[in-house]
C-alpha atoms as a PDB file:
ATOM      1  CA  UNK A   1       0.000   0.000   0.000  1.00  0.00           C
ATOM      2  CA  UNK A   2       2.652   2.491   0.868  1.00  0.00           C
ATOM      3  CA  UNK A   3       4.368   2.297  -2.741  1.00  0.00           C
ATOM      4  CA  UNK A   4       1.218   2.741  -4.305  1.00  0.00           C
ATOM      5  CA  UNK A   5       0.918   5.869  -2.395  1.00  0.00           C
ATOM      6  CA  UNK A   6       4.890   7.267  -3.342  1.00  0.00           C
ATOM      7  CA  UNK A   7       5.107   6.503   0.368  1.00  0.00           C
ATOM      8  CA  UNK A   8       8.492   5.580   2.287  1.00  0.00           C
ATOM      9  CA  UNK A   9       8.148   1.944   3.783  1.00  0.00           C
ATOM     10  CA  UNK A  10      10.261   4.101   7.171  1.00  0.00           C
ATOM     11  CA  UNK A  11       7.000   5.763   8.606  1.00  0.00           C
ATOM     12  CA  UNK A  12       5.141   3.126   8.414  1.00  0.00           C
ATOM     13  CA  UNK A  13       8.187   1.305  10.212  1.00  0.00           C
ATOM     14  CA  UNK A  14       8.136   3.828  12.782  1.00  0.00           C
ATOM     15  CA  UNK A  15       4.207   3.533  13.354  1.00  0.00           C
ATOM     16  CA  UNK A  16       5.321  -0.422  14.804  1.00  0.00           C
ATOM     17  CA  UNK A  17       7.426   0.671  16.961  1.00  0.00           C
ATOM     18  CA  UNK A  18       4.274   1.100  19.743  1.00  0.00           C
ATOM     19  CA  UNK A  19       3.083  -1.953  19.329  1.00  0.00           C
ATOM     20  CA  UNK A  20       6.277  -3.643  19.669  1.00  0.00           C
ATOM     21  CA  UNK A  21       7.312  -5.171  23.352  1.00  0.00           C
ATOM     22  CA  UNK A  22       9.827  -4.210  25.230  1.00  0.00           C
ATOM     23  CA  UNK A  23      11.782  -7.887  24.419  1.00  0.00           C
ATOM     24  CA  UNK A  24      10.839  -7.037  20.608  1.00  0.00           C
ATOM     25  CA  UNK A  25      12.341  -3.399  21.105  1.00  0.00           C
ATOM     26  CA  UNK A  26      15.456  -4.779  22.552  1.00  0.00           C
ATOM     27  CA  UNK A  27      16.054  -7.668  19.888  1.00  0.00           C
ATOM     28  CA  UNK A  28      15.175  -4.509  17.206  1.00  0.00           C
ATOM     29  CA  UNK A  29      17.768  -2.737  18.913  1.00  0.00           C
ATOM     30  CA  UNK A  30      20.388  -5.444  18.660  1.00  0.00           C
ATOM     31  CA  UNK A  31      19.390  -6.219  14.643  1.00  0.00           C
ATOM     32  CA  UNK A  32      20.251  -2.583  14.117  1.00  0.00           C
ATOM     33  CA  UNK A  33      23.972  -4.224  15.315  1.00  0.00           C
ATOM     34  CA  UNK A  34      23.806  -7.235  13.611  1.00  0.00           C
ATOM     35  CA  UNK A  35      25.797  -6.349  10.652  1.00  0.00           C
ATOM     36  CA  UNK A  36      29.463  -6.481  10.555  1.00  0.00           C
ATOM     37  CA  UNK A  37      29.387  -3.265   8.500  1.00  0.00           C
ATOM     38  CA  UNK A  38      27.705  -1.769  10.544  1.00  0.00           C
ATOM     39  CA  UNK A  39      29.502  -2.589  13.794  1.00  0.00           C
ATOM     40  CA  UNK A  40      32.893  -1.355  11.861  1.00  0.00           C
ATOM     41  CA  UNK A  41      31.483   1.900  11.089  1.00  0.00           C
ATOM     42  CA  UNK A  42      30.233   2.339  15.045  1.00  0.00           C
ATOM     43  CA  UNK A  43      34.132   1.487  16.133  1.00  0.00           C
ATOM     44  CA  UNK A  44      35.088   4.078  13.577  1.00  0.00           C
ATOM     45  CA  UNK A  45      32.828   6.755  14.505  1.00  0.00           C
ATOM     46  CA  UNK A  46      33.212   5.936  18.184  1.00  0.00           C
ATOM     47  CA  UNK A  47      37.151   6.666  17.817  1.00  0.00           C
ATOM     48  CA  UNK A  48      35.721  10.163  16.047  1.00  0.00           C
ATOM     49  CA  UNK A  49      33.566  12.094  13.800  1.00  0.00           C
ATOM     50  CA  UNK A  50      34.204  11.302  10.293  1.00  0.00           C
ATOM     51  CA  UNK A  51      32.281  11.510   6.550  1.00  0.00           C
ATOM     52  CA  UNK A  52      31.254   8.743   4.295  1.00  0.00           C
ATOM     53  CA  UNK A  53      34.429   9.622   1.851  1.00  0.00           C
ATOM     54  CA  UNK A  54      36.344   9.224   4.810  1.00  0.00           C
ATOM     55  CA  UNK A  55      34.451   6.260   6.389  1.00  0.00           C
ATOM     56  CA  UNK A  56      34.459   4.957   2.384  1.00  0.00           C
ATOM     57  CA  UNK A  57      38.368   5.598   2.361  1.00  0.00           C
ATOM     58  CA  UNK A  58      38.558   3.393   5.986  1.00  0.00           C
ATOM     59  CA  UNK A  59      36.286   0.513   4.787  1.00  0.00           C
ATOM     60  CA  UNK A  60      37.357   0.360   1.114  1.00  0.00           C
ATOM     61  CA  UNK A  61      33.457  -0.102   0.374  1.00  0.00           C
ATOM     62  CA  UNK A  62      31.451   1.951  -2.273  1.00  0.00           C
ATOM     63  CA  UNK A  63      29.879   5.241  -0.711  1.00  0.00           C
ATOM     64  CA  UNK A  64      26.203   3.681  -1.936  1.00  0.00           C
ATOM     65  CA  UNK A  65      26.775   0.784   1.011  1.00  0.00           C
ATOM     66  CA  UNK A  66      28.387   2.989   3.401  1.00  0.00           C
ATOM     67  CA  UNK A  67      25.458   5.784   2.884  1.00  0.00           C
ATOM     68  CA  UNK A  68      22.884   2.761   3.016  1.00  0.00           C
ATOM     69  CA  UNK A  69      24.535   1.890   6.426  1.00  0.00           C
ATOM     70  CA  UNK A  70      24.493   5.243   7.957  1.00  0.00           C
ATOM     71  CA  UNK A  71      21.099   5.432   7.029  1.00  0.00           C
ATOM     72  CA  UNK A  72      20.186   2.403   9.041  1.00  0.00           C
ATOM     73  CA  UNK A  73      22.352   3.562  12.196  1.00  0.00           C
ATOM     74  CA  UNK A  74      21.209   6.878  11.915  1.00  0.00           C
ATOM     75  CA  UNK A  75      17.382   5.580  11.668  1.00  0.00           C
ATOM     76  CA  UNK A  76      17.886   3.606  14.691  1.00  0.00           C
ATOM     77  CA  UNK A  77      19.725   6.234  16.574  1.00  0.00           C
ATOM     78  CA  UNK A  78      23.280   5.293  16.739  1.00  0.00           C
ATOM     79  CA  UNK A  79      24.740   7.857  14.321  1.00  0.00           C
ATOM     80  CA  UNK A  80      23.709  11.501  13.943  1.00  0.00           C
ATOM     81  CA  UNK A  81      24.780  13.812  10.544  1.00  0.00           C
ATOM     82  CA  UNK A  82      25.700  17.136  11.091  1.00  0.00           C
ATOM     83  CA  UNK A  83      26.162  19.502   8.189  1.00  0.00           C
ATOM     84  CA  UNK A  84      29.957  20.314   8.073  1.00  0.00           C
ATOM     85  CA  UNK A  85      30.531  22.586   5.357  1.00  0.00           C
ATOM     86  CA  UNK A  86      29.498  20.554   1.879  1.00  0.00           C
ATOM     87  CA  UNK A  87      29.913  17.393   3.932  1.00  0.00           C
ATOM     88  CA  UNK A  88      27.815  15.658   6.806  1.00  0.00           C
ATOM     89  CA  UNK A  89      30.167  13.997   9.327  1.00  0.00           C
ATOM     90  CA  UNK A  90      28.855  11.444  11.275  1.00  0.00           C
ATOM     91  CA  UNK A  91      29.174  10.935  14.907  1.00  0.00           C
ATOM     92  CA  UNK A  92      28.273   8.042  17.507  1.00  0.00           C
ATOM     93  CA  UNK A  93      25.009   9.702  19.478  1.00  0.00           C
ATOM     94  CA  UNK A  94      25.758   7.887  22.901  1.00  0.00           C
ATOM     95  CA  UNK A  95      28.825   6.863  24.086  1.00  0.00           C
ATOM     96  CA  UNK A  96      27.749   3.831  25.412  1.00  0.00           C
ATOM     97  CA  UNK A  97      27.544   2.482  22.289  1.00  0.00           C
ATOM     98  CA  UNK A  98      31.165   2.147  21.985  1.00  0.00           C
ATOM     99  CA  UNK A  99      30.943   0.387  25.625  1.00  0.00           C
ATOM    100  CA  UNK A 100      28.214  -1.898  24.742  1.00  0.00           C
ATOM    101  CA  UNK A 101      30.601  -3.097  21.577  1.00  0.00           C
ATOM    102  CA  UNK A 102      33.575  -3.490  23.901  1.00  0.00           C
ATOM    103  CA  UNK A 103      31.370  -5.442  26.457  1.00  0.00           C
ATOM    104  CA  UNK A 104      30.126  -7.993  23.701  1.00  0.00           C
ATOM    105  CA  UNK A 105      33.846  -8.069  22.366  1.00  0.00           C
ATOM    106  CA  UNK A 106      34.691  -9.514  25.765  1.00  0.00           C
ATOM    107  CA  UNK A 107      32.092 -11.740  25.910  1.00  0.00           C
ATOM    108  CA  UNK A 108      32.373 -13.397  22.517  1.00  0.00           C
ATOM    109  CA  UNK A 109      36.077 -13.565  23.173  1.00  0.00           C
ATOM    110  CA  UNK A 110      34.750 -15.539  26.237  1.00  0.00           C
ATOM    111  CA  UNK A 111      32.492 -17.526  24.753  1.00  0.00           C
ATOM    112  CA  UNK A 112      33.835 -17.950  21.281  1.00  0.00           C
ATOM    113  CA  UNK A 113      33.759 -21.623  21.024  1.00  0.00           C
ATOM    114  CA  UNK A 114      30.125 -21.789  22.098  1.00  0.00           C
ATOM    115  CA  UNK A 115      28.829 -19.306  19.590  1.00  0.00           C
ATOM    116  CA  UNK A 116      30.808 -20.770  17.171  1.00  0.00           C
ATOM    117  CA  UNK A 117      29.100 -24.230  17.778  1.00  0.00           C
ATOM    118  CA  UNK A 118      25.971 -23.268  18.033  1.00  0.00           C
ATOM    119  CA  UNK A 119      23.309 -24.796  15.851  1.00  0.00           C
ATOM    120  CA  UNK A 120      20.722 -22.419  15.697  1.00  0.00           C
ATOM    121  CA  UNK A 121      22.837 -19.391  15.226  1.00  0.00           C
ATOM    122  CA  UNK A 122      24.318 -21.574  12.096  1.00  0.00           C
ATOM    123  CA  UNK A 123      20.878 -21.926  10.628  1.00  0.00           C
ATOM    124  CA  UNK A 124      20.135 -18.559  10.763  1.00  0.00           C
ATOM    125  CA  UNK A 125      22.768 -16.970   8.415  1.00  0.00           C
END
């Protein structure tokens, strides 16, 4: 219905987001991490404020995917734009974010054989 309309599919993404639970909410939060990408570009940004041409430059992707990231982290509130000049740079909102990442780095470094064997994270790739 929304592409008949010219719509965006994000509003009526957003309009969920009250009917969701708080468990839902939290595994919608963790998604928005779920991308190795993604998770690069939150290190990066968490170490400072940078563009896409520089993120691009860092990542050696094409600036389509690192825009298309951004605009995921940015729609789920990790990443804000402000204008700098003819440029947005791009900067980690919350800080915790970059203590959340280092938390589950010390985890999965703890636990790395036991993710790596388990069967229903394999069947979900």
């Amino acid at each position: 219905m929304p592409a008949q309309l010219g719509l965006s599919n994000l509003p009526v993404a957003a309009t969920r987001a009250a009917d969701l639970s708080r468990e839902e909410v939290l595994a919608t939060f963790f998604q928005g991490l779920g991308d190795p990408t993604r998770v690069r570009i939150l290190e990066l940004l968490a170490e400072r404020p940078r563009t896409v041409s520089e993120l691009q430059h860092e990542l050696g992707l094409a600036q389509g995917r690192v825009s298309s990231h951004l605009s995921c982290l940015r729609w789920c509130g990790y990443v804000l734009a402000t204008v700098d000049g003819r440029h947005n740079r791009y900067r980690v909102v919350d800080p915790r974010i970059a203590a959340i990442l280092a938390d589950a780095e010390s985890i999965v470094r703890e636990n790395a054989d036991r993710l790596n064997s388990c069967l229903v994270l394999a069947t979900e790739g």
